[in-house]
C-alpha atoms as a PDB file:
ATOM      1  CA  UNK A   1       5.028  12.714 -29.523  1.00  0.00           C
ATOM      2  CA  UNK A   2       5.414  13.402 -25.754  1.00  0.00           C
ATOM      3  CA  UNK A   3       5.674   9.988 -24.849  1.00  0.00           C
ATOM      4  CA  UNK A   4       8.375   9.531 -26.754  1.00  0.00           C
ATOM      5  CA  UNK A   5       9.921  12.329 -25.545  1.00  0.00           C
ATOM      6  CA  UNK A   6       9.532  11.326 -22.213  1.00  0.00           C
ATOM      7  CA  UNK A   7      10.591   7.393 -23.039  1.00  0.00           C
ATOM      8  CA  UNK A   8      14.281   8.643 -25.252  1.00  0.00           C
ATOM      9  CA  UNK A   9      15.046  10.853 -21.822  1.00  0.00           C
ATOM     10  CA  UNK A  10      14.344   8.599 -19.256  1.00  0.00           C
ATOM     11  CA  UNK A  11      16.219   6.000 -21.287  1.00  0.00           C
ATOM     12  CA  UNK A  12      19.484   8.336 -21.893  1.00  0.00           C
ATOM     13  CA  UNK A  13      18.873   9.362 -17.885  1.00  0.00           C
ATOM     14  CA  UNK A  14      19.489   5.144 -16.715  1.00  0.00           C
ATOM     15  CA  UNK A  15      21.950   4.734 -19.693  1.00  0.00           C
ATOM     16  CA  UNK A  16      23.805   7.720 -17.797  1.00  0.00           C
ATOM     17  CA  UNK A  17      23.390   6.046 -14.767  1.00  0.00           C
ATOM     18  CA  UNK A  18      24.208   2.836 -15.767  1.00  0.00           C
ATOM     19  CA  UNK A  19      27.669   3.724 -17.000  1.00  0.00           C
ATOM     20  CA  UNK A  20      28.690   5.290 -13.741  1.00  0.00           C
ATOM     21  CA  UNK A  21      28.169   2.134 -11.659  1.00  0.00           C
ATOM     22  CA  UNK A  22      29.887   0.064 -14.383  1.00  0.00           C
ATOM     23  CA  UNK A  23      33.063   1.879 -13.845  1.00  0.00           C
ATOM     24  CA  UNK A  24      32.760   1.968 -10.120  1.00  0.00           C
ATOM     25  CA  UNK A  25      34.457  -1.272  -9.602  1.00  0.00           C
ATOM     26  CA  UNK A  26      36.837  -0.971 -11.703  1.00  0.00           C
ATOM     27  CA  UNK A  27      38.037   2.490 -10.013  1.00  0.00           C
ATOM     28  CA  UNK A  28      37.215   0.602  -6.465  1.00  0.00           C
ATOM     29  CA  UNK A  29      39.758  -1.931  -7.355  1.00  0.00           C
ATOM     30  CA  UNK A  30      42.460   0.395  -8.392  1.00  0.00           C
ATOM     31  CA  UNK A  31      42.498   2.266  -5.482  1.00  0.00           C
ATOM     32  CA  UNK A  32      43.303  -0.860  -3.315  1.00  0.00           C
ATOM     33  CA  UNK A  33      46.187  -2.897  -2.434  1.00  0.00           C
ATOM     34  CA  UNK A  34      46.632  -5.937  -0.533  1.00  0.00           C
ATOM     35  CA  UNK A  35      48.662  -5.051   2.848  1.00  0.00           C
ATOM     36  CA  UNK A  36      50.868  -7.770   4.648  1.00  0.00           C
ATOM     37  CA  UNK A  37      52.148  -7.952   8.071  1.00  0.00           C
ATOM     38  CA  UNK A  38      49.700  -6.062   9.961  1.00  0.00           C
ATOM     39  CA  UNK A  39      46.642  -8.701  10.092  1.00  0.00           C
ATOM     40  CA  UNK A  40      45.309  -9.569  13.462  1.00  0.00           C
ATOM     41  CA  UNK A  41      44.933 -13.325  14.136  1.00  0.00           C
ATOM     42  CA  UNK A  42      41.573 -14.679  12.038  1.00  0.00           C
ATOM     43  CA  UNK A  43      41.202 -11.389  10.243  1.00  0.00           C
ATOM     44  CA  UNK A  44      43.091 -12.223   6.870  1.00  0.00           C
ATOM     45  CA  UNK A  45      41.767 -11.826   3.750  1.00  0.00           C
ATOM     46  CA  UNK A  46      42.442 -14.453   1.896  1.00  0.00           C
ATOM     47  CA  UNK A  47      44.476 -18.142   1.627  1.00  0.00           C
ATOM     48  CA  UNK A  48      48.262 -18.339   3.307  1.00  0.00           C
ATOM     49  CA  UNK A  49      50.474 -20.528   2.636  1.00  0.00           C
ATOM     50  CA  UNK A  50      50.207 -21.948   6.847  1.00  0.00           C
ATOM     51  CA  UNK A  51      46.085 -21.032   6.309  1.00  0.00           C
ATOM     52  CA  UNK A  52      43.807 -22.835   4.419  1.00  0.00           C
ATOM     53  CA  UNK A  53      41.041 -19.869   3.793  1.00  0.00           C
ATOM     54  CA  UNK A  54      40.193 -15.915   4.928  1.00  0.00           C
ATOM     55  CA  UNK A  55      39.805 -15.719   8.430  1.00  0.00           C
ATOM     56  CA  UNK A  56      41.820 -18.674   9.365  1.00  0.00           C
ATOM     57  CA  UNK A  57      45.402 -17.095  10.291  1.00  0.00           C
ATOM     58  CA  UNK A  58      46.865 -18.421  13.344  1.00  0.00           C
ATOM     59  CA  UNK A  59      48.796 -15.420  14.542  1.00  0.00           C
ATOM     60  CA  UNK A  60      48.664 -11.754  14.604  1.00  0.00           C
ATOM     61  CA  UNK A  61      51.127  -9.913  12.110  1.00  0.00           C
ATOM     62  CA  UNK A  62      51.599 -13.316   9.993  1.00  0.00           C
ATOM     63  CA  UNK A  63      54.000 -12.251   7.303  1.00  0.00           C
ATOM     64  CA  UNK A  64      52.004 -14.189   4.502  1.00  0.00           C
ATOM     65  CA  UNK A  65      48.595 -12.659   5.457  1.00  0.00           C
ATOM     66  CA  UNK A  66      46.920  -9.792   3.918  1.00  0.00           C
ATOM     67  CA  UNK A  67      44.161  -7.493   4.375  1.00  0.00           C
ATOM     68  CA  UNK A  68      42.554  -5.421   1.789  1.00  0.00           C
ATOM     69  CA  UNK A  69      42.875  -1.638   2.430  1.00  0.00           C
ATOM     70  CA  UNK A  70      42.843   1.953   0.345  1.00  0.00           C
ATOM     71  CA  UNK A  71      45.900   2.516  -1.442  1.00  0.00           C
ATOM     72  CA  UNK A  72      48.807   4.148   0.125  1.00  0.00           C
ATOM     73  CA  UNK A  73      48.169   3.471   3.552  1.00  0.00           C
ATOM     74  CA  UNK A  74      49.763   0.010   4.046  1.00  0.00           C
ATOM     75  CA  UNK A  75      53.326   1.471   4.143  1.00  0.00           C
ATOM     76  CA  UNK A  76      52.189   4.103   6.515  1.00  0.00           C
ATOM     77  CA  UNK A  77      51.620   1.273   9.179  1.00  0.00           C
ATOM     78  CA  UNK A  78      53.779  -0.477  11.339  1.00  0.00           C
ATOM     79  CA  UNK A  79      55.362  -3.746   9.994  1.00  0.00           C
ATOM     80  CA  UNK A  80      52.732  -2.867   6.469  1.00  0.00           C
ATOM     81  CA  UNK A  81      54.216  -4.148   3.234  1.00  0.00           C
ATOM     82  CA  UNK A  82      52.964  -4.723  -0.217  1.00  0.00           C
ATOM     83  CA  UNK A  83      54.996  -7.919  -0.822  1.00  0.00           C
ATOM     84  CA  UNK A  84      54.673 -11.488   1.302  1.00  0.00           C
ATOM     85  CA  UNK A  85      57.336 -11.628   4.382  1.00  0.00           C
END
């Protein structure tokens, strides 16, 4: 009967476990925001409309550029903004 014991905790303990890092990316993404305007040349994200992948924008502050960062701190910085320029 110990075993069993032993098997149903450690089973509830990685079931516990388990649930936390399933909802870890879903809080992860929900706490970011895509930030225009305030890329440095190459350091983009993603795609532009004048770049054809991440890492590929020509100039620094492109308008159509983004960077992934925490929540609330885009608008904090110079030239930030949520929406394409």
């Amino acid at each position: 009967m110990k075993i069993s014991i032993a098997h149903a905790c450690a089973m509830t303990g990685l079931l516990a476990l388990g649930s936390q890092f399933m909802a870890a990316p879903a809080q992860a993404a929900e706490e970011k925001e895509k930030c225009y305007g305030v890329v440095k040349a190459g350091q983009n994200d993603c795609a532009t409309k004048t770049s054809s992948c991440a890492g590929t924008a020509k100039t620094d502050a492109a308008g159509d550029a983004f960077v992934i960062m925490p929540k609330g701190l885009c608008e904090k910085l110079a030239g930030g903004s949520l929406q394409p320029k």
